[in-house]
Protein backbone atom coordinates (compact mmCIF):
# COMPACT_ATOMS: atom_id res chain seq x y z
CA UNK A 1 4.35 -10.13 -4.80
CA UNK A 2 5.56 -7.04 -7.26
CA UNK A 3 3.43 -7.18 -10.43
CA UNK A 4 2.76 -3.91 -12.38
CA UNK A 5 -0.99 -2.00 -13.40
CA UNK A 6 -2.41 -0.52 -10.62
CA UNK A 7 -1.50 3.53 -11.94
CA UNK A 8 -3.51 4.80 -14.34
CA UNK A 9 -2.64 8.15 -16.26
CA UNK A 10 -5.50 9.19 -18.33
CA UNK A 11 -4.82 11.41 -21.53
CA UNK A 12 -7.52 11.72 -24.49
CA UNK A 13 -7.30 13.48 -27.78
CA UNK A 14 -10.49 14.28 -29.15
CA UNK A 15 -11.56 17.00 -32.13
CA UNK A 16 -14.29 19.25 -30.52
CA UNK A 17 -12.86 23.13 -30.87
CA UNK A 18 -12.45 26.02 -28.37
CA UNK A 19 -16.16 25.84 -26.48
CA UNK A 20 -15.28 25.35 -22.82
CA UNK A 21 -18.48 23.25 -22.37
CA UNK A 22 -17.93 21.13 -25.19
CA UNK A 23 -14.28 20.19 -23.82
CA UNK A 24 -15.70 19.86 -20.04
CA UNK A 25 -18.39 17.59 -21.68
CA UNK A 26 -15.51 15.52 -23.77
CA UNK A 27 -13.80 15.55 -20.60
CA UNK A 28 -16.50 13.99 -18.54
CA UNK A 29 -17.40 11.31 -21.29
CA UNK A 30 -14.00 9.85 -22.10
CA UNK A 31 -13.04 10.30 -18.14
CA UNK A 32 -16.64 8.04 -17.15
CA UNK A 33 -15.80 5.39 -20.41
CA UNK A 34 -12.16 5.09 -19.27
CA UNK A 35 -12.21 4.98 -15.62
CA UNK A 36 -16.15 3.18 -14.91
CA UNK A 37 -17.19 5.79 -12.66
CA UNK A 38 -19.89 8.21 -12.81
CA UNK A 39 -18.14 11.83 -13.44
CA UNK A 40 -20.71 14.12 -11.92
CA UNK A 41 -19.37 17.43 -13.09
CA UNK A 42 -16.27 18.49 -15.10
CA UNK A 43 -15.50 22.47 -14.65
CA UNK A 44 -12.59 24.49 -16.63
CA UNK A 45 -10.61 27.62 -16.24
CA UNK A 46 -8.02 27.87 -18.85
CA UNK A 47 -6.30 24.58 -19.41
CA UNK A 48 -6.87 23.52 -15.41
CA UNK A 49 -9.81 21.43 -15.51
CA UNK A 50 -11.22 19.52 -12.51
CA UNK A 51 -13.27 16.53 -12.49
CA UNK A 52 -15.33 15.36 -10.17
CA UNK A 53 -16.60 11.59 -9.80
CA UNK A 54 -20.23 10.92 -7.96
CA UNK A 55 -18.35 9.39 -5.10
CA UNK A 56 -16.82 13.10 -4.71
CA UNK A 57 -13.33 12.39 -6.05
CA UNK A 58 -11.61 15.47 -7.34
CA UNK A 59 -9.17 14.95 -10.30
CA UNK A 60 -7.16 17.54 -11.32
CA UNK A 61 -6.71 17.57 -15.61
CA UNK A 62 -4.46 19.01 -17.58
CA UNK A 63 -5.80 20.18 -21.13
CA UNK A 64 -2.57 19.99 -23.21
CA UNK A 65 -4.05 20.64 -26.57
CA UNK A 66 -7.41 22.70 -28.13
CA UNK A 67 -7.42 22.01 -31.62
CA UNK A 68 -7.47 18.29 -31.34
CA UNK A 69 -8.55 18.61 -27.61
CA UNK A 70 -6.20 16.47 -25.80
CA UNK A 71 -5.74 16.05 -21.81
CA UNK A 72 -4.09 13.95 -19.06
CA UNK A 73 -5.22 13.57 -15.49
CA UNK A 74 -2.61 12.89 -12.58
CA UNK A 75 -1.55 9.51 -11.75
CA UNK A 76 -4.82 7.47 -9.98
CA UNK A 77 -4.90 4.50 -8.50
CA UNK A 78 -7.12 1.79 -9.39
CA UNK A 79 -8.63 -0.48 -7.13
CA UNK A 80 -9.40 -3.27 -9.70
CA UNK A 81 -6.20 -4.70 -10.41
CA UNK A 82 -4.89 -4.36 -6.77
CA UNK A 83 -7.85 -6.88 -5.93
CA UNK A 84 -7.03 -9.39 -8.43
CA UNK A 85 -4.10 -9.31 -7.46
CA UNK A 86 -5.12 -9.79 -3.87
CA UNK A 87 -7.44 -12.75 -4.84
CA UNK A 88 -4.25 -14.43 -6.53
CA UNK A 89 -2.47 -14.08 -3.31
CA UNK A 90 -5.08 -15.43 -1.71
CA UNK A 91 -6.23 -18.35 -3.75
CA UNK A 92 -2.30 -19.51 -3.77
CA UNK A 93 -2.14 -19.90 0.52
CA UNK A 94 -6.23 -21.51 0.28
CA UNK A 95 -7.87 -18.83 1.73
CA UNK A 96 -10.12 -17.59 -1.53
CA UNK A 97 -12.61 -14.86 0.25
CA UNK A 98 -14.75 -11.75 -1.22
CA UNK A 99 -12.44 -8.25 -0.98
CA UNK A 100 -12.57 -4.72 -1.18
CA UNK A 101 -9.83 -2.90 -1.72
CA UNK A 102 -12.34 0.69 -2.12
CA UNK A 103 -13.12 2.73 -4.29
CA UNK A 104 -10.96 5.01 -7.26
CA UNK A 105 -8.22 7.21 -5.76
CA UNK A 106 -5.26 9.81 -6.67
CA UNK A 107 -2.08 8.59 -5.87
CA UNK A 108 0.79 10.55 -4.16
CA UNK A 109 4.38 10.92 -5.81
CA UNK A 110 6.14 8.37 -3.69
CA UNK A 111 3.75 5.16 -3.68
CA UNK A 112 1.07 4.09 -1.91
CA UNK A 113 -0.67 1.94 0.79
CA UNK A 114 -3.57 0.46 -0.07
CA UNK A 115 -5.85 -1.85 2.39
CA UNK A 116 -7.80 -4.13 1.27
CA UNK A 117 -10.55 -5.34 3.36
CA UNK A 118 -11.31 -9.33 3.94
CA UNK A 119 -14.27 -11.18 4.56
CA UNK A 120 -13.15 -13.27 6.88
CA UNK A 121 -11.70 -10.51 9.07
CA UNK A 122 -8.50 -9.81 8.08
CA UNK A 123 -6.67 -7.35 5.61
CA UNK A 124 -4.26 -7.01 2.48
CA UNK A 125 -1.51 -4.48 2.64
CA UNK A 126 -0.64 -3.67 -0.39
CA UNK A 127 2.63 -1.04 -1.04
CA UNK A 128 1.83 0.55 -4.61
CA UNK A 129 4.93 1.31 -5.83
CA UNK A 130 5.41 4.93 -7.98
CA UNK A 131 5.89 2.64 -11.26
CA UNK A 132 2.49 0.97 -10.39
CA UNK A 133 4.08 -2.19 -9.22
CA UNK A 134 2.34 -4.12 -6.57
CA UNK A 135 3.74 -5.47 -2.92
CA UNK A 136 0.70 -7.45 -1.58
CA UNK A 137 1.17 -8.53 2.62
CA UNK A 138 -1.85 -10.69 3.92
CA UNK A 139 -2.83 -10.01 6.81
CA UNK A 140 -5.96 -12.86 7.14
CA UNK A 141 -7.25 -12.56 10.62
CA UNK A 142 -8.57 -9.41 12.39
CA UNK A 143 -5.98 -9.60 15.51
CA UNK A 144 -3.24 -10.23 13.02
CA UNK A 145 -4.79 -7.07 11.21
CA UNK A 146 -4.89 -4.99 14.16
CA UNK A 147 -1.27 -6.57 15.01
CA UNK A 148 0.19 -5.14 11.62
CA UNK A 149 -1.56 -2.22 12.01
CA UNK A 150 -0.27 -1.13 15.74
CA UNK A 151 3.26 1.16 15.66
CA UNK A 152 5.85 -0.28 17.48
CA UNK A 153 6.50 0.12 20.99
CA UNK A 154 10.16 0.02 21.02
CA UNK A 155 10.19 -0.12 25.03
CA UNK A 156 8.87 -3.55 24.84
CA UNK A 157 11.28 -4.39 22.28
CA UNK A 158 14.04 -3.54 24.15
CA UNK A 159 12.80 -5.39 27.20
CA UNK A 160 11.91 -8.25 25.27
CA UNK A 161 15.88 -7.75 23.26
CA UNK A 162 17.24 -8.01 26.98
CA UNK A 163 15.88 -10.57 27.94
CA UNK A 164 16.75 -12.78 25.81
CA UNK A 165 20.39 -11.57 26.35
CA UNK A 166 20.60 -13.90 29.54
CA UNK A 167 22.13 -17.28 30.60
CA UNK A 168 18.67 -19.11 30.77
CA UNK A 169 17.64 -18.13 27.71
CA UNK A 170 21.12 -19.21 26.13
CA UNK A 171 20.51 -22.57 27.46
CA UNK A 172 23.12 -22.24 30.16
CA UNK A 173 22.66 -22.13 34.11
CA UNK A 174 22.79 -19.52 36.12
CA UNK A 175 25.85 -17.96 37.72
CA UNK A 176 24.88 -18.06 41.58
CA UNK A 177 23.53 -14.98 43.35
CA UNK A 178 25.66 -13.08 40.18
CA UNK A 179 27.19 -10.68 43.64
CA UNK A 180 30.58 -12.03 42.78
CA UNK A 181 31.08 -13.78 39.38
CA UNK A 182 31.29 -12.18 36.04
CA UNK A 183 30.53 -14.05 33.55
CA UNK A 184 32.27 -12.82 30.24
CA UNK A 185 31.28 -15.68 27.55
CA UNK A 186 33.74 -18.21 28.55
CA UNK A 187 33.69 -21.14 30.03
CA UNK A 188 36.44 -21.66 32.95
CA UNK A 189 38.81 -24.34 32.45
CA UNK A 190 40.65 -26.45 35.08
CA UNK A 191 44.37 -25.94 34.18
CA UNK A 192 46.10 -29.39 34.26
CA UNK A 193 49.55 -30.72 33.96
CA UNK A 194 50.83 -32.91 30.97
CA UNK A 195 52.58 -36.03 31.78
C-alpha cells in the first residue's frame, strides 16, 4: 500500500526580534505544539539551531529569517500516520492488533524502513518513500518476521534453483544410471515408414 504523510518538514514564522533565547524559546514551543513531543532544550549559534526532544532526538533547524523569526527543521519521520496506516492494513486481512511503530525520527535522503512492532508477534515493514509515501509489508508471525528479516543465502538458492532443474522434478522419469544417455529436452521418436 503507497499512501502519502508520513514526512514532516517543520517551518514557523513567528515575530520575536534578535534575542537568541527568545528565538531558542519560540523554537522549542512551536517545535513541542507541532510535533507532540517534549523539546527538552533548543540551543543556537548563528542561524544553526539544534533541538533536542526528551527522548534525546537531535534535530538540526535552520533559522531562515530574524525579523519575523522563521525556521524549518529537516525532513522527520512520523510514526503516527505510518501506524494508521499499519492498522488499515491490518484490519483489511482480519488481523486488527495493538502496534508500535516507535517513537519520532529524522529521515535520510533516500527513504526509509520503518518496523513496526505487532502484538501478536509479528512485524510491519514499511518502505517510506522520500515523497513521504508509504509501502506497508506484513509480516504477522514472529518466524515469518525473523524469515523477512534474515539476508539471503544465495548458496541455498542455488542448490535449491538446481534442483529443481531435474527430470523428477519436471514430472518425467529418470534416464537410467545417466553413464550413457544425454538427455537434451526431447523426447526420442521411433522413425516409421508411411504406407
Amino acid at each position: 500500500m503507497r499512501v502519502p504523510a508520513a514526512l514532516l518538514a517543520l517551518s514557523a514564522a513567528v515575530a520575536c526580534g534578535r534575542d537568541p533565547d527568545r528565538v531558542a524559546a519560540a523554537i522549542r514551543r512551536d517545535l513541542a505544539r507541532d510535533l507532540g513531543v517534549a523539546i527538552a532544550r533548543v540551543t543556537c549559534r548563528g542561524p544553526q539551531c539544534e533541538a533536542v526532544t526528551a527522548a534525546g532526538l537531535r534535530i538540526p533547524v535552520t533559522v531562515t529569517s530574524r525579523r519575523p523569526l522563521a525556521w524549518e527543521t529537516v525532513d522527520l519521520i512520523d510514526p503516527a500516520p505510518i501506524a494508521a496506516e499499519v492498522r488499515a492494513a491490518l484490519v483489511s486481512v482480519g488481523a486488527a492488533q495493538a502496534i508500535d511503530c516507535g517513537a519520532l525520527r529524522l529521515a535520510s535522503a533516500g527513504g526509509d524502513r520503518v518496523e513496526c512492532a505487532l502484538a501478536g508477534g509479528g512485524v510491519a515493514l514499511v518502505e517510506v518513500a522520500a515523497d513521504g509515501t508509504l509501502d506497508v509489508e506484513l509480516a504477522l508471525t514472529a518466524a515469518i518476521a525473523a524469515t523477512r528479516r534474515a539476508p539471503p543465502d544465495d548458496a541455498a538458492l542455488e542448490r535449491q534453483s538446481r534442483a529443481l532443474d531435474t527430470d523428477e522434478a519436471e514430472g518425467e522419469e529418470p534416464d537410467g544410471d545417466g553413464a550413457d544417455t544425454i538427455d537434451a529436452g526431447v523426447d526420442a521418436v521411433t522413425p516409421t515408414s508411411g504406407g
